[in-house]
Protein backbone atom coordinates (compact mmCIF):
# COMPACT_ATOMS: atom_id res chain seq x y z
CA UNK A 1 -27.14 205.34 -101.10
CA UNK A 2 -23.93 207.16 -100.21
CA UNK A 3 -24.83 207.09 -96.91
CA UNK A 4 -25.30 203.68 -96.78
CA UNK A 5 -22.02 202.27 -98.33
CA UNK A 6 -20.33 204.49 -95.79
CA UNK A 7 -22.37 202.99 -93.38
CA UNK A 8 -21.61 199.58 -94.35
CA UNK A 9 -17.78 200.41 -94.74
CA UNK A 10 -17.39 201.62 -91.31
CA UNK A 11 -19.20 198.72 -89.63
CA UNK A 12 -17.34 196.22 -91.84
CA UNK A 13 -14.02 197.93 -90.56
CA UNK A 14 -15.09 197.96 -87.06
CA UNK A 15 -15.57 193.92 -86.98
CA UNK A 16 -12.42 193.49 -88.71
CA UNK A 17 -10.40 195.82 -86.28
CA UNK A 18 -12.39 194.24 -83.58
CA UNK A 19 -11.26 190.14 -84.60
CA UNK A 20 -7.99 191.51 -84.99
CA UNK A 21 -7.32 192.18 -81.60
CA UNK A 22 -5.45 189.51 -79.72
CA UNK A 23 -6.37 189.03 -76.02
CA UNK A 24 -4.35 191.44 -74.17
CA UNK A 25 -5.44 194.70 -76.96
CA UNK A 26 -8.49 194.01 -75.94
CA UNK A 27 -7.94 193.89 -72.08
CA UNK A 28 -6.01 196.93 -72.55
CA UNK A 29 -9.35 198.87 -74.72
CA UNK A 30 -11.59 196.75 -75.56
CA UNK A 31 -15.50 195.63 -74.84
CA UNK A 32 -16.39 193.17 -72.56
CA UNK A 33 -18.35 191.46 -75.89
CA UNK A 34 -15.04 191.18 -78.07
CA UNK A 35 -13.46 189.30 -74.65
CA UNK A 36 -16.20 187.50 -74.53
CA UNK A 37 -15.71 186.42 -78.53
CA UNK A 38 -12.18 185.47 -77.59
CA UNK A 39 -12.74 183.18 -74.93
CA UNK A 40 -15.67 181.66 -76.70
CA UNK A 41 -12.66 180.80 -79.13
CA UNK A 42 -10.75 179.44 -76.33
CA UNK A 43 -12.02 179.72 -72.91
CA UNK A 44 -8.03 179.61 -71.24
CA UNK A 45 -6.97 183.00 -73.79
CA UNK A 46 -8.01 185.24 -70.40
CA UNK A 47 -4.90 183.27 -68.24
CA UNK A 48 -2.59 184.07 -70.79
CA UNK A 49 0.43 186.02 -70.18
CA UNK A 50 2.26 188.42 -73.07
CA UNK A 51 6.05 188.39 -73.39
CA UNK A 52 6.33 190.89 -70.65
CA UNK A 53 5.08 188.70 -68.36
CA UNK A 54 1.71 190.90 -67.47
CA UNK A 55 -1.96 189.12 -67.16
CA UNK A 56 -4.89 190.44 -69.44
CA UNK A 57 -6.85 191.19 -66.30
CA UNK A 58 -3.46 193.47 -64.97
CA UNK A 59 -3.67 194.95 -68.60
CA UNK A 60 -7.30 196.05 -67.75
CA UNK A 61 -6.75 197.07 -64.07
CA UNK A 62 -3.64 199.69 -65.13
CA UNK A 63 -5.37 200.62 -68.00
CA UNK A 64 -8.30 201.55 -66.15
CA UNK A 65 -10.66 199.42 -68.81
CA UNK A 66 -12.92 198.63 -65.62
CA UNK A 67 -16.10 196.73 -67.73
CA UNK A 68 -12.78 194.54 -68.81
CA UNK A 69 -11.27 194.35 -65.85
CA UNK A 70 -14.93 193.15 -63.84
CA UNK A 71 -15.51 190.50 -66.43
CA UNK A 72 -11.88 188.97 -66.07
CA UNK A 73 -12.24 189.52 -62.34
CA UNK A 74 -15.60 187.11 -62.57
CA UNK A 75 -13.48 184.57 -64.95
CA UNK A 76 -9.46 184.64 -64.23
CA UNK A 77 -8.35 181.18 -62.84
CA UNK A 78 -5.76 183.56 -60.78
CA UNK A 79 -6.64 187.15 -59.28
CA UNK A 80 -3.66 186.67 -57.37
CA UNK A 81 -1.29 186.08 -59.99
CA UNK A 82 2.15 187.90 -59.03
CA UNK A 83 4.03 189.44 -62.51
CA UNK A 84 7.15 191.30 -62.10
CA UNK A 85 5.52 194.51 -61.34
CA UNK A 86 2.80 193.37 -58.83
CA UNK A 87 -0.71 191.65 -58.89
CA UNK A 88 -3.90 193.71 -60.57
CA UNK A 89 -5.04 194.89 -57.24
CA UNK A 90 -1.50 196.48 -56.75
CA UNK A 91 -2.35 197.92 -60.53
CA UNK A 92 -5.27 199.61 -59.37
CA UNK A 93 -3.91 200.75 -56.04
CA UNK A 94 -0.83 202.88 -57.98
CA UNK A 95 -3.91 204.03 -59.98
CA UNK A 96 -6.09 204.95 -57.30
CA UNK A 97 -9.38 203.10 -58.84
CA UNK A 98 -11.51 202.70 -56.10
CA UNK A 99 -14.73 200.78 -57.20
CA UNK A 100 -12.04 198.50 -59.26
CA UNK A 101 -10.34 197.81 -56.48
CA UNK A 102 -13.87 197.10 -54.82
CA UNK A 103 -14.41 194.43 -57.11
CA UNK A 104 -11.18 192.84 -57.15
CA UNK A 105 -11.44 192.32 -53.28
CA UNK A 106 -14.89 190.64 -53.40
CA UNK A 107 -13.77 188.44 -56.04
CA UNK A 108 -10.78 187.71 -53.73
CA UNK A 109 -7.61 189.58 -54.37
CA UNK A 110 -5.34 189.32 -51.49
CA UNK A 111 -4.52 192.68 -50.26
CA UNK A 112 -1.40 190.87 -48.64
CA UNK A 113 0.75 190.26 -51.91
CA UNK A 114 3.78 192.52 -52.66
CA UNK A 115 5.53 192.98 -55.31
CA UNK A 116 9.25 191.97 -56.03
CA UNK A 117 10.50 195.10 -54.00
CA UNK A 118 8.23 193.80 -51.17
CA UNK A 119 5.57 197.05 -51.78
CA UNK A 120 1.74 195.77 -50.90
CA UNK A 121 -1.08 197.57 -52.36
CA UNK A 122 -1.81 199.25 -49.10
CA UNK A 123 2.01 200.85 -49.14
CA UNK A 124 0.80 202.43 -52.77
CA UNK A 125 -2.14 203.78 -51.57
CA UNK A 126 -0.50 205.16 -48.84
CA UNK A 127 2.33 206.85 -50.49
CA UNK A 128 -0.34 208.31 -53.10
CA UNK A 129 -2.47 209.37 -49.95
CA UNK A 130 -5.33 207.98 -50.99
CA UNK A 131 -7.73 207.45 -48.07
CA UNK A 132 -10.57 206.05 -49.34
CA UNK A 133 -8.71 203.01 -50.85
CA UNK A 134 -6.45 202.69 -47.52
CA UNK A 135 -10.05 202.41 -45.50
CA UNK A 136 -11.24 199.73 -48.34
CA UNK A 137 -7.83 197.78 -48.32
CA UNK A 138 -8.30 197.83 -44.27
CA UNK A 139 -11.58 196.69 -44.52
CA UNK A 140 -10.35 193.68 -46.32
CA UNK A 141 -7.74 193.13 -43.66
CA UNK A 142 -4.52 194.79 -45.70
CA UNK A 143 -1.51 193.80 -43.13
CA UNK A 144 -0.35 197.10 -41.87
CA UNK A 145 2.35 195.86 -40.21
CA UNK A 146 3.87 193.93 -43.23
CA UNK A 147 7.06 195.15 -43.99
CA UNK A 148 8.40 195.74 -47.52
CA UNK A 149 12.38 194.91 -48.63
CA UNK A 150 13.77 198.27 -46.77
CA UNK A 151 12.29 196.97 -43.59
CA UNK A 152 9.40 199.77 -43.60
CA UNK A 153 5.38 198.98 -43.12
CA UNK A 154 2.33 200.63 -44.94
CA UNK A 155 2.25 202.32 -41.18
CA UNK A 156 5.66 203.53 -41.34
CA UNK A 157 4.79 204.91 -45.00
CA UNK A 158 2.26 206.76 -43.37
CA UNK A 159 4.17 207.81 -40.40
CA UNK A 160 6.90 209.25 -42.83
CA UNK A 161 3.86 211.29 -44.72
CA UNK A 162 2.92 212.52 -41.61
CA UNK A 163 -0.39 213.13 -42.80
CA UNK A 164 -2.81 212.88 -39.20
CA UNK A 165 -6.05 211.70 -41.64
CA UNK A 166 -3.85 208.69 -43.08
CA UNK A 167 -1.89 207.82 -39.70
CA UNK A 168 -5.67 207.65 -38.00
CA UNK A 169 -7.01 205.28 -40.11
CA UNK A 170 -4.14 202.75 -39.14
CA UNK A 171 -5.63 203.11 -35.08
């Protein structure tokens, strides 16, 4: 009977913590199901921005909360939306998430859009060295030759690295 009550204690406190979370908690670590509660409350909660400007789906992508991140991917009236700090894919390119990056570009994130310093995803995954996302953002047609604020492409980035693996991938 003990085990029970317990039981039906913890469950009851997991719904409760679970409708308490506003859209962007949840983007941040929650289930695709409790998004999927929210926007059955209202279907527009997933294009909402908090005070800092940021997206629930950019929540997800720099949070690494991929399931999340998919779903919103699938559902966002905007992929491409721009905050302050960069789009999602730009989130995912300073993490290095390949496969999430994957999915943003099929559901089709620009790899084109910089930041407000003029840095494009490609640039991030450059100056992290991370070849397998520089091939991916290639594949997708990235803009080497786009040049952020200081006048310097993802090419140039790579050039200044002067890592031979990253600098052949750009011929």
């Amino acid at each position: 009977m003990k085990k029970i009550l317990l039981l039906i204690a913890f469950i009851s406190s997991t719904l409760c913590n679970a409708q308490g979370k506003d859209v962007f908690d949840t983007a941040r670590s929650g289930t695709v199901a409790e998004m999927q509660l929210l926007v059955k409350k209202n279907k527009d909660t997933i294009n909402a921005l908090n005070p800092a400007g940021f997206s629930p789906l950019i929540l997800a992508c720099y949070r690494g909360n991929a399931p999340v991140a998919e779903y919103l991917a699938k559902n966002v009236k905007d992929i491409n939306y721009n905050s302050s700090n960069g789009t999602a894919l730009a989130s995912v390119a300073v993490k290095g998430d390949v496969p999430l990056a994957k999915v943003l570009l099929e559901n089709k994130a620009n790899p084109n859009i910089a930041d407000p310093s003029g840095v494009t995803p490609l640039v991030y995954a450059v100056q992290f060295q991370n070849k397998e996302l520089i091939a991916l953002l290639l594949k997708y047609k990235a803009d080497k030759n786009q040049k952020d604020k200081d006048g310097k492409s993802a090419y140039d980035h790579a050039l200044f690295l002067n890592n031979q693996e990253i600098i052949n991938l750009f011929k």
